[in-house]
C-alpha atoms as a PDB file:
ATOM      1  CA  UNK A   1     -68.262-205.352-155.955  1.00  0.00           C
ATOM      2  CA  UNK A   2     -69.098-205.572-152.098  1.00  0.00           C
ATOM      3  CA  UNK A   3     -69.657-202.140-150.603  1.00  0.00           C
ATOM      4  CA  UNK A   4     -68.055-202.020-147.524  1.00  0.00           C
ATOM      5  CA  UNK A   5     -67.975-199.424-144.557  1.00  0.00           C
ATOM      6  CA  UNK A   6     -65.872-198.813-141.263  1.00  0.00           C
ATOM      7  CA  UNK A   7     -67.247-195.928-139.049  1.00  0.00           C
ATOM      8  CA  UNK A   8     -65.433-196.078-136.256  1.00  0.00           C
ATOM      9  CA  UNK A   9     -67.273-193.663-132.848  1.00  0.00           C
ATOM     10  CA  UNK A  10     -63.920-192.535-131.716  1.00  0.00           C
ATOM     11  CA  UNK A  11     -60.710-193.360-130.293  1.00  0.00           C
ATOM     12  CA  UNK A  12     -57.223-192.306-130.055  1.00  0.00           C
ATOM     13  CA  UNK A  13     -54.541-192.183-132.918  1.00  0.00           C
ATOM     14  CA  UNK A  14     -51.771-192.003-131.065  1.00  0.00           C
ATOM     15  CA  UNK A  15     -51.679-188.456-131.513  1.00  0.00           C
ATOM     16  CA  UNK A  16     -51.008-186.976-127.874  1.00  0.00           C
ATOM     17  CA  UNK A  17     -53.600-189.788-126.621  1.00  0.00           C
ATOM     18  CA  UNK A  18     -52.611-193.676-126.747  1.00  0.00           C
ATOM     19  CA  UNK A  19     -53.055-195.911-130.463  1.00  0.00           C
ATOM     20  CA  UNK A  20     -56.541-197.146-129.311  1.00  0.00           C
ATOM     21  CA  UNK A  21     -57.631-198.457-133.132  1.00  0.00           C
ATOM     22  CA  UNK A  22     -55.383-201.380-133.913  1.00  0.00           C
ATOM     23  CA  UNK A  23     -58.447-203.949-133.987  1.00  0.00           C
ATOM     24  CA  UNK A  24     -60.497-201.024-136.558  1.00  0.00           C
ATOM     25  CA  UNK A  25     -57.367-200.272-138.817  1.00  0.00           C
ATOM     26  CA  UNK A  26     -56.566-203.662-138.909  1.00  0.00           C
ATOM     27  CA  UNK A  27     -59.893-204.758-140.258  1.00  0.00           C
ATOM     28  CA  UNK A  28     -59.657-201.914-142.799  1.00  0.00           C
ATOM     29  CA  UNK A  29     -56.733-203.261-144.090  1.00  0.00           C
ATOM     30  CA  UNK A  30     -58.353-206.661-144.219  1.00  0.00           C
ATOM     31  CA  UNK A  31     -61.280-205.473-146.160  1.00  0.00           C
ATOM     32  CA  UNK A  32     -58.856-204.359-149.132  1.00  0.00           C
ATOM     33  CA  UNK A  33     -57.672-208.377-149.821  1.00  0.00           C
ATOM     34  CA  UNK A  34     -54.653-206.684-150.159  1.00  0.00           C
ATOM     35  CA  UNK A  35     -51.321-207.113-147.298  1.00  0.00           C
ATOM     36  CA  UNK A  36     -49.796-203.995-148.607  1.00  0.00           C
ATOM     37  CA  UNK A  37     -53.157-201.751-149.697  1.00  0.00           C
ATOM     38  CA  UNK A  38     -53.292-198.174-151.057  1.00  0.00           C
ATOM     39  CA  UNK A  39     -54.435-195.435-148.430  1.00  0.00           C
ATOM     40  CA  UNK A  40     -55.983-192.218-148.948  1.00  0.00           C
ATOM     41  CA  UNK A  41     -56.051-189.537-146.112  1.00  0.00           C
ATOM     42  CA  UNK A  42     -59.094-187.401-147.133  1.00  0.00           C
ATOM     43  CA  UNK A  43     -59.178-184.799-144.295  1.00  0.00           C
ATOM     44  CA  UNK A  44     -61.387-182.850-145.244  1.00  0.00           C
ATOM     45  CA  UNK A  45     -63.219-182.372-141.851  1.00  0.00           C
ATOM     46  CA  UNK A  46     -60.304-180.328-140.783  1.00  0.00           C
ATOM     47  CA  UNK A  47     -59.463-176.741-142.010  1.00  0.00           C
ATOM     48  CA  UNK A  48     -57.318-176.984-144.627  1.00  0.00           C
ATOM     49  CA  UNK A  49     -53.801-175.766-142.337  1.00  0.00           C
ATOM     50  CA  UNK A  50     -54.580-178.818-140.676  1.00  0.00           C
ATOM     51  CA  UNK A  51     -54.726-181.498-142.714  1.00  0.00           C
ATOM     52  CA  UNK A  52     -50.707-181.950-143.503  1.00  0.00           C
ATOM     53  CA  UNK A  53     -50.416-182.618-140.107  1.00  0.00           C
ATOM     54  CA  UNK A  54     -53.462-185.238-140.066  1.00  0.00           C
ATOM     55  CA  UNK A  55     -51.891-186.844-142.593  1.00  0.00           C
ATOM     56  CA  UNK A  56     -48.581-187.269-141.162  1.00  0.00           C
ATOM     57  CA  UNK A  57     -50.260-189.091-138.221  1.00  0.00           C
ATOM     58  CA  UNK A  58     -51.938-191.364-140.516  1.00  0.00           C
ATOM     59  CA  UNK A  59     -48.407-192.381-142.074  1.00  0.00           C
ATOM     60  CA  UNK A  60     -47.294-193.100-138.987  1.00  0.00           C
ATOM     61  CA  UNK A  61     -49.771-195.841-138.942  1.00  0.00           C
ATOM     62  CA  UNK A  62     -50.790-197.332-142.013  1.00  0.00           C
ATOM     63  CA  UNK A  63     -47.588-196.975-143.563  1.00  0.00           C
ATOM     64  CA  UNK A  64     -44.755-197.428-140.836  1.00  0.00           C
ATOM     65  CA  UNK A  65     -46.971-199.976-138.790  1.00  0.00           C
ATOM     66  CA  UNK A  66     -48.684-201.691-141.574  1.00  0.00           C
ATOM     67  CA  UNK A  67     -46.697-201.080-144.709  1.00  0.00           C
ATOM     68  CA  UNK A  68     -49.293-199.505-146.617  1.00  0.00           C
ATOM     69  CA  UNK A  69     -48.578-196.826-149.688  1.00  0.00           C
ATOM     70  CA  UNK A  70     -50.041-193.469-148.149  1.00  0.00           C
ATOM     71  CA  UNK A  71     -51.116-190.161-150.098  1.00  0.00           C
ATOM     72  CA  UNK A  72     -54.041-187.411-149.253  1.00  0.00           C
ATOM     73  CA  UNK A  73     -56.275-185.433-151.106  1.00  0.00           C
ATOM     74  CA  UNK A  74     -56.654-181.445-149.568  1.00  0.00           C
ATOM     75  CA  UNK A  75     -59.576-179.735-149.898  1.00  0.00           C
ATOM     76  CA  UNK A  76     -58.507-177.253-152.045  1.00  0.00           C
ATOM     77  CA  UNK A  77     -57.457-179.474-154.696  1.00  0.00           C
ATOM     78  CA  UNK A  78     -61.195-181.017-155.207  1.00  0.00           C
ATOM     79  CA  UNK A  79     -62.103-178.639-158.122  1.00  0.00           C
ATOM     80  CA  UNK A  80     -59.445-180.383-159.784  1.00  0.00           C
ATOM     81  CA  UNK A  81     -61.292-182.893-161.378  1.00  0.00           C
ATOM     82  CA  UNK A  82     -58.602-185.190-163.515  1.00  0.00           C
ATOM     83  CA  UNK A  83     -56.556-185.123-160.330  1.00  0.00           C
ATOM     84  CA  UNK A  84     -59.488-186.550-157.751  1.00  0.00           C
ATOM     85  CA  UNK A  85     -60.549-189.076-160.616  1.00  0.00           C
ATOM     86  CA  UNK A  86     -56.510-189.885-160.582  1.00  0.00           C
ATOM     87  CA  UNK A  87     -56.534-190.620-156.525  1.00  0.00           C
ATOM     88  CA  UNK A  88     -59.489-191.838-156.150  1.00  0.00           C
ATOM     89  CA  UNK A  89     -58.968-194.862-158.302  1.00  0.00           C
ATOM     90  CA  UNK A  90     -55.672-195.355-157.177  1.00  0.00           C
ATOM     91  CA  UNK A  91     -56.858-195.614-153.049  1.00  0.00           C
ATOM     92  CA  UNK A  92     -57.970-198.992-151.699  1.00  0.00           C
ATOM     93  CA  UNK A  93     -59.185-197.551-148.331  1.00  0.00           C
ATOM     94  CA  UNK A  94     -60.577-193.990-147.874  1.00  0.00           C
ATOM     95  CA  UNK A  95     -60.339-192.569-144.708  1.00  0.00           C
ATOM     96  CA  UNK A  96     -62.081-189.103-143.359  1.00  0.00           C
ATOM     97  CA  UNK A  97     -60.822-188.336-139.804  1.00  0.00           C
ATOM     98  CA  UNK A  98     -62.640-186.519-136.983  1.00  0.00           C
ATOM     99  CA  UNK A  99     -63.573-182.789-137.052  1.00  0.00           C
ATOM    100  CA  UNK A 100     -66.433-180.612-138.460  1.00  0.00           C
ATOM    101  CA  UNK A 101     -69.295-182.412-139.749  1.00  0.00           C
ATOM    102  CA  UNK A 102     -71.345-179.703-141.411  1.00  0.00           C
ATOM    103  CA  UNK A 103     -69.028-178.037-143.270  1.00  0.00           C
ATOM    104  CA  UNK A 104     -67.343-180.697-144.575  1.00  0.00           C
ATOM    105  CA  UNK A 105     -70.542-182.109-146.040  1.00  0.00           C
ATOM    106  CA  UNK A 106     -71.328-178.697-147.216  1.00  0.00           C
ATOM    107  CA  UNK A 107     -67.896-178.642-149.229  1.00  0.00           C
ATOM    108  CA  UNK A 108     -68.292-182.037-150.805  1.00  0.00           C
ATOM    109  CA  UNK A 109     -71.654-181.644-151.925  1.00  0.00           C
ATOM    110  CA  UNK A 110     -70.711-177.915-153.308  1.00  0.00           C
ATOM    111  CA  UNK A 111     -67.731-179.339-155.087  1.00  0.00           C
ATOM    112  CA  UNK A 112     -69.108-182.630-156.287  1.00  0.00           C
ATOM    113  CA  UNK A 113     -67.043-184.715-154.213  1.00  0.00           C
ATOM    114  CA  UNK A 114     -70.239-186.408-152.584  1.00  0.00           C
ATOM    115  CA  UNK A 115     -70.977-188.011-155.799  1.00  0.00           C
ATOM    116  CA  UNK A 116     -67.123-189.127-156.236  1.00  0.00           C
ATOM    117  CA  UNK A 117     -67.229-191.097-152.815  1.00  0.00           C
ATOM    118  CA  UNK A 118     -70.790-192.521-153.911  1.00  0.00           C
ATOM    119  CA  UNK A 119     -69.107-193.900-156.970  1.00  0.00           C
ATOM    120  CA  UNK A 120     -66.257-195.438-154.865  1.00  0.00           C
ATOM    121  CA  UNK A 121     -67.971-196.916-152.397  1.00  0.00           C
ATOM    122  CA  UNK A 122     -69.959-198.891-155.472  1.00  0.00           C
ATOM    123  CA  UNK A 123     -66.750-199.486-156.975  1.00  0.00           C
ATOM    124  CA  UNK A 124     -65.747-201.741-153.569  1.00  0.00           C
ATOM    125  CA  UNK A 125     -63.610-198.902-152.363  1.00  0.00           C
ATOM    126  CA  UNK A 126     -63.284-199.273-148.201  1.00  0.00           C
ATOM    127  CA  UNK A 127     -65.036-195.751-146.859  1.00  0.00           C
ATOM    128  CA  UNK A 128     -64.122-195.572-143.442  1.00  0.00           C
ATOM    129  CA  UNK A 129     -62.951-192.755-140.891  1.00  0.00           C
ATOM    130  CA  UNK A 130     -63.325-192.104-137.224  1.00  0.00           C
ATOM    131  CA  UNK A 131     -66.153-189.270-135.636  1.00  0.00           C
ATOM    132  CA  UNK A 132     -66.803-186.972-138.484  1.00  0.00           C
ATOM    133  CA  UNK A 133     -65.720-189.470-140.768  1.00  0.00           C
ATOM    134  CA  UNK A 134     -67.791-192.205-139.526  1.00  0.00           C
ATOM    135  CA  UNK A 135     -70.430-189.623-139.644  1.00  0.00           C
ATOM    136  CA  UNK A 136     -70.407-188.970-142.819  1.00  0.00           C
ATOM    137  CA  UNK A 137     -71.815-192.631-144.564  1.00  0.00           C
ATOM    138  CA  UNK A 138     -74.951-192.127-142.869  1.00  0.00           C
ATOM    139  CA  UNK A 139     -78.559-190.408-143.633  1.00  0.00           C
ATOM    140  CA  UNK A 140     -78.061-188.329-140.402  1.00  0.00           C
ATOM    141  CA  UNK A 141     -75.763-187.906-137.572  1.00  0.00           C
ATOM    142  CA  UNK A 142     -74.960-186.133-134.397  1.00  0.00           C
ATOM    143  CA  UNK A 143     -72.523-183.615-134.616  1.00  0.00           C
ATOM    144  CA  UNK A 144     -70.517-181.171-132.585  1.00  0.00           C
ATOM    145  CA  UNK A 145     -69.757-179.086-135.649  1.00  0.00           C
ATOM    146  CA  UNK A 146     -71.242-175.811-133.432  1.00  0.00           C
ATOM    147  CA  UNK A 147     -69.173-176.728-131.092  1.00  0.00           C
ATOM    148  CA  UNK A 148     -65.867-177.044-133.328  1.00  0.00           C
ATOM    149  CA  UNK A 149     -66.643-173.644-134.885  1.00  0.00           C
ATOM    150  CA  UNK A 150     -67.835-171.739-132.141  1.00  0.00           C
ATOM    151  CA  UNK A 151     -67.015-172.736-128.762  1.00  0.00           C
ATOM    152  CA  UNK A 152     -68.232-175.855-126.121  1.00  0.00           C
ATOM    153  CA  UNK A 153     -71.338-173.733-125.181  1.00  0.00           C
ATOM    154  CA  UNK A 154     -72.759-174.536-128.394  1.00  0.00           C
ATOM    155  CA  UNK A 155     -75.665-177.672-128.967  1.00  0.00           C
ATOM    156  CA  UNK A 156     -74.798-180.785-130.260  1.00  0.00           C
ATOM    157  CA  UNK A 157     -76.950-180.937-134.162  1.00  0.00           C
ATOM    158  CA  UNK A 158     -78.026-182.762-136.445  1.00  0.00           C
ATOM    159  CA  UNK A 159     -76.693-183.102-140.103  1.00  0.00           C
ATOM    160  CA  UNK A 160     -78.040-184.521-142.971  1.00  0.00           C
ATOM    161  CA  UNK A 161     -74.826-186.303-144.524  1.00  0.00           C
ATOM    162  CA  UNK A 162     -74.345-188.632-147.628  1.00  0.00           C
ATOM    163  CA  UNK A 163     -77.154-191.182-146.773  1.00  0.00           C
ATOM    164  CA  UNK A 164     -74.977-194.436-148.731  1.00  0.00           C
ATOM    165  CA  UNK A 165     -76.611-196.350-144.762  1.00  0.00           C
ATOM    166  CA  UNK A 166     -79.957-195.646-143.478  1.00  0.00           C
ATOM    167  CA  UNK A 167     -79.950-194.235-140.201  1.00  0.00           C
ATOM    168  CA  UNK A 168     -78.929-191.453-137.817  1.00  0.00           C
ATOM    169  CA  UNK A 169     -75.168-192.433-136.227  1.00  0.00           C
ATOM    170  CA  UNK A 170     -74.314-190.844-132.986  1.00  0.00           C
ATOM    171  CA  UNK A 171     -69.904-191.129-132.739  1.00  0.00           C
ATOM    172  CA  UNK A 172     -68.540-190.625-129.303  1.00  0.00           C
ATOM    173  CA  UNK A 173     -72.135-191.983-127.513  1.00  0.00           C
ATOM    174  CA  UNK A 174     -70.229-192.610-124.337  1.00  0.00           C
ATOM    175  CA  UNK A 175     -69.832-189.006-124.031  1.00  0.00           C
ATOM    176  CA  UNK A 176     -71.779-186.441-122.055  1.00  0.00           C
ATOM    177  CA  UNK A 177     -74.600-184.928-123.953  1.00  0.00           C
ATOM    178  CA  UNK A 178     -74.624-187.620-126.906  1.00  0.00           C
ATOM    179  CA  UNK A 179     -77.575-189.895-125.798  1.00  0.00           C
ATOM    180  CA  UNK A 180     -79.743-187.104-124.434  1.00  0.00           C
ATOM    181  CA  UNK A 181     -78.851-185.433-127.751  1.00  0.00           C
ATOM    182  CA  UNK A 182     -79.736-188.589-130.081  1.00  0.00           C
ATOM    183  CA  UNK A 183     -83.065-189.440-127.927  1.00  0.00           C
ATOM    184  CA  UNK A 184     -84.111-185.960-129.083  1.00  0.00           C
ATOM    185  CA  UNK A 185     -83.038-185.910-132.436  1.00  0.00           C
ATOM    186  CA  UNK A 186     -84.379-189.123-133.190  1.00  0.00           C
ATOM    187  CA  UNK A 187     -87.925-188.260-132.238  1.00  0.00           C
ATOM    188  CA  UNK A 188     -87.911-185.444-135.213  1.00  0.00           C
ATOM    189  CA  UNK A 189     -86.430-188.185-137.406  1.00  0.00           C
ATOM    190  CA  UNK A 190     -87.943-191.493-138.472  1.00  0.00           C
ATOM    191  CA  UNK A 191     -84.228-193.147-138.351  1.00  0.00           C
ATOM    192  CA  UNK A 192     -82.913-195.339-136.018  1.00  0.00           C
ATOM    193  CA  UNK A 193     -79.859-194.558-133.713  1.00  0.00           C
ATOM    194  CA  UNK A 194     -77.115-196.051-134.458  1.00  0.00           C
ATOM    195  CA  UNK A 195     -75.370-195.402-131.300  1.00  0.00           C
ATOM    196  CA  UNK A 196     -71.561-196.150-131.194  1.00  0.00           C
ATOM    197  CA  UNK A 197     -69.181-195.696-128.387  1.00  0.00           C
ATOM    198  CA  UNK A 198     -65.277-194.814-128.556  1.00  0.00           C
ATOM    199  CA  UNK A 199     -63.176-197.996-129.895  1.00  0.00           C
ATOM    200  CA  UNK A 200     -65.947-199.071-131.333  1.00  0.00           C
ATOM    201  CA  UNK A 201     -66.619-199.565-135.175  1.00  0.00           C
ATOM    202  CA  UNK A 202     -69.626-200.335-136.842  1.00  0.00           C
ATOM    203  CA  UNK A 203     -68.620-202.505-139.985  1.00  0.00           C
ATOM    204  CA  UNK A 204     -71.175-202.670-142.690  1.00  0.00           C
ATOM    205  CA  UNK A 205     -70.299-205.420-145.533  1.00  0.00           C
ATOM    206  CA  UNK A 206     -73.254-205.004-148.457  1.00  0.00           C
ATOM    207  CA  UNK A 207     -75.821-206.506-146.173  1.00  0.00           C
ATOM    208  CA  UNK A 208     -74.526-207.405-142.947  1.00  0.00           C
ATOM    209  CA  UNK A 209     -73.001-205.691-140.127  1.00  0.00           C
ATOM    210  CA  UNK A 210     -71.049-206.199-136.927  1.00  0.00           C
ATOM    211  CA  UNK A 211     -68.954-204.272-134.326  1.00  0.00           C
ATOM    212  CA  UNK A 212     -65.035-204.010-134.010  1.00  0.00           C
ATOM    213  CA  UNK A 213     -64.460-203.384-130.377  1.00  0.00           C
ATOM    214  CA  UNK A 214     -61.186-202.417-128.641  1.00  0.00           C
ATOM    215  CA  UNK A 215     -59.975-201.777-124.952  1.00  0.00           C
ATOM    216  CA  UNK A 216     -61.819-198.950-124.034  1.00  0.00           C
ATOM    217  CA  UNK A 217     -60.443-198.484-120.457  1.00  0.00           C
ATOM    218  CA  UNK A 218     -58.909-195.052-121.082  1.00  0.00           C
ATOM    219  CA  UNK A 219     -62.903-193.526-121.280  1.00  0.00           C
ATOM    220  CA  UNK A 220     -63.545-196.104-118.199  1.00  0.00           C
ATOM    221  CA  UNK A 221     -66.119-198.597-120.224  1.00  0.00           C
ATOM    222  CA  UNK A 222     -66.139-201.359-122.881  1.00  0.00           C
ATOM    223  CA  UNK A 223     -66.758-200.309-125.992  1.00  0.00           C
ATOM    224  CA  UNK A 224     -70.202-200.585-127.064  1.00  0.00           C
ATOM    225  CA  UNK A 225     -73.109-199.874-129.457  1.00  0.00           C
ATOM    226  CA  UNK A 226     -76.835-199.070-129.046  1.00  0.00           C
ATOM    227  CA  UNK A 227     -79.973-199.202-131.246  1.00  0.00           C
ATOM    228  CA  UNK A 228     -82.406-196.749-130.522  1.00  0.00           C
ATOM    229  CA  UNK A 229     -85.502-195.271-132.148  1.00  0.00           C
ATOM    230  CA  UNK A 230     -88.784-194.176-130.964  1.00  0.00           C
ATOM    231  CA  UNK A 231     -92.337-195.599-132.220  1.00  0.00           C
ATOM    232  CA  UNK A 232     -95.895-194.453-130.625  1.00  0.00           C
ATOM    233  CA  UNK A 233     -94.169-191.762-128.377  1.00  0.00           C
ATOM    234  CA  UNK A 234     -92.238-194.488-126.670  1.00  0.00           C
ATOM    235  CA  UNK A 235     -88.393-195.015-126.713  1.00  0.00           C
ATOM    236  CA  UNK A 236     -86.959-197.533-127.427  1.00  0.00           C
ATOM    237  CA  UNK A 237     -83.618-198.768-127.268  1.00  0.00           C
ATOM    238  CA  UNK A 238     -80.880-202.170-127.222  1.00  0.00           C
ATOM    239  CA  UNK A 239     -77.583-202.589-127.054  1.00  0.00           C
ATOM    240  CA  UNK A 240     -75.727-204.278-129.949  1.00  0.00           C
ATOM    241  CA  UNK A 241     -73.777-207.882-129.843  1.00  0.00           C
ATOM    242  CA  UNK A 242     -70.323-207.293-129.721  1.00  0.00           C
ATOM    243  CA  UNK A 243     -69.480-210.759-131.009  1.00  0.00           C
ATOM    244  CA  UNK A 244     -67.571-211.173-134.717  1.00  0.00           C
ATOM    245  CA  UNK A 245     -70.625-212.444-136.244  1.00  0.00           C
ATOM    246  CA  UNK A 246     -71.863-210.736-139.352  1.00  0.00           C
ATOM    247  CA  UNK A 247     -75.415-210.052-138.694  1.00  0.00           C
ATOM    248  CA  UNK A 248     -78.786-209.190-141.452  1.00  0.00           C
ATOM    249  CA  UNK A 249     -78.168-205.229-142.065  1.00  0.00           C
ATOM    250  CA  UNK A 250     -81.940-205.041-141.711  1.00  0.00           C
ATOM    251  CA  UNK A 251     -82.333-206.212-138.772  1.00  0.00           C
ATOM    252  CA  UNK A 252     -80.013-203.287-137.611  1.00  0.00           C
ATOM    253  CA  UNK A 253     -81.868-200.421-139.874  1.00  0.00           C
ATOM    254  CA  UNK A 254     -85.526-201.568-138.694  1.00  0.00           C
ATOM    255  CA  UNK A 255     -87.524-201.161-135.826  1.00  0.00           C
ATOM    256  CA  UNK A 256     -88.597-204.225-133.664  1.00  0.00           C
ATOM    257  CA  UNK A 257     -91.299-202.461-130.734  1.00  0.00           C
ATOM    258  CA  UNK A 258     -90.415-205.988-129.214  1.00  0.00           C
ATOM    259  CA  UNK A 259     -87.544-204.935-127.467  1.00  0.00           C
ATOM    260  CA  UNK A 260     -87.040-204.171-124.068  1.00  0.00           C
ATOM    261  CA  UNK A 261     -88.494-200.308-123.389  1.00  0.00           C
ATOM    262  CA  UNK A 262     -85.748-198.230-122.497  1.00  0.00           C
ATOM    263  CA  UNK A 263     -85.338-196.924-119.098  1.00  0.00           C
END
């Protein structure tokens, strides 16, 4: 089974801000070999009074603009353990949207649910999701989860999440704060920066990888990645081809000091 991943930096959902993500859903969909696949909402960055309503957004895409079957799975229904097993083999795609990082890792790893999304994503399942839920496939990430909880005059963090892809993945890098925030992560981390802008995806197919890029004029750029680590003190840092080609995975989780220095 290929073991495939869509972690999408950010973008709108049509959700009081404009559909941004028809070139990302679009390839989800395509990943399934399916016209018509199954698609599971898992929301479980949200609080759980919020995830209905997540889910009803969802709907509005995958199944009224691409005819997919749609259910969710709530957090409080993951001690239910016949019931997740039930979903989770019935889902083509599984999608975690955008919200609190840390304690949605927390949950799944208290509940067991980090091990059920392991054995999916081995299983060819699509993992996917946008912010938090891009977040989440990686060894690390930069997260706003202070923020979320607590108020804007909390620091950006980082979170060790479920590891399946080497690296540390920074959503919404266009953003302020974000690349000051991964430069300093990353020099307390041995990881490279996987540095992905809004409308942008970073599609991982077993050993290969490439960006999904859509019109990005609403946060006044085009969408973008970045590869950054540091080695010997130094920073380092390139931006990624946006082209469709698949590209060697390692190339993209290893460092290469022969780079251009960042400025």
């Amino acid at each position: 089974m290929s073991k495939k991943i869509v972690a999408i930096g950010g973008g709108g959902n049509g959700f009081n801000h404009p559909y941004e993500l028809e070139n990302q859903d679009k390839e989800i969909i395509r990943l399934t070999g399916k016209e018509h696949p199954n698609f599971l909402l898992i929301a479980h960055s949200q609080p759980l009074e919020n995830q209905e309503g997540y889910f009803q957004v969802m709907v509005d895409i995958y199944n009224k603009m691409y005819g997919c079957e749609c259910r969710d799975l709530k957090s409080d229904k993951l001690t239910d353990k016949k019931y997740v097993k039930e979903i989770i083999d019935w889902a083509d795609i599984i999608f975690e949207g955008g919200g609190n990082t840390l304690d949605m890792i927390k949950l799944w790893k208290e509940t067991g649910f980090d091990t059920v999304l392991r054995e999916a994503w081995e299983n060819g399942k699509v993992m996917c999701g946008v912010s938090a839920g891009a977040n989440c496939w990686f060894k690390e990430c930069s997260s706003d989860s202070l923020q979320i909880k607590y108020g804007k005059d909390q620091p950006l963090i980082g979170v060790e999440c479920l590891g399946f892809v080497d690296g540390l993945f920074v959503p919404h890098c266009d953003a302020p704060g974000r690349l000051e925030n991964a430069k300093d992560l990353l020099k307390e981390s041995d990881q490279i920066g996987l540095l992905i802008s809004s409308c942008t995806a970073l599609e991982i197919v077993d050993d290969q990888y490439r960006l999904i890029t859509s019109d990005a004029s609403n946060y006044g750029i085009e969408a973008y990645g970045i590869k950054s680590y540091w080695e010997n003190n130094e920073y380092f840092e390139e931006k990624l081809d946006t082209t469709l080609d698949f590209k060697p995975l390692k190339d993209l989780i290893t460092k290469n000091i022969n780079k251009n220095r960042a400025k």
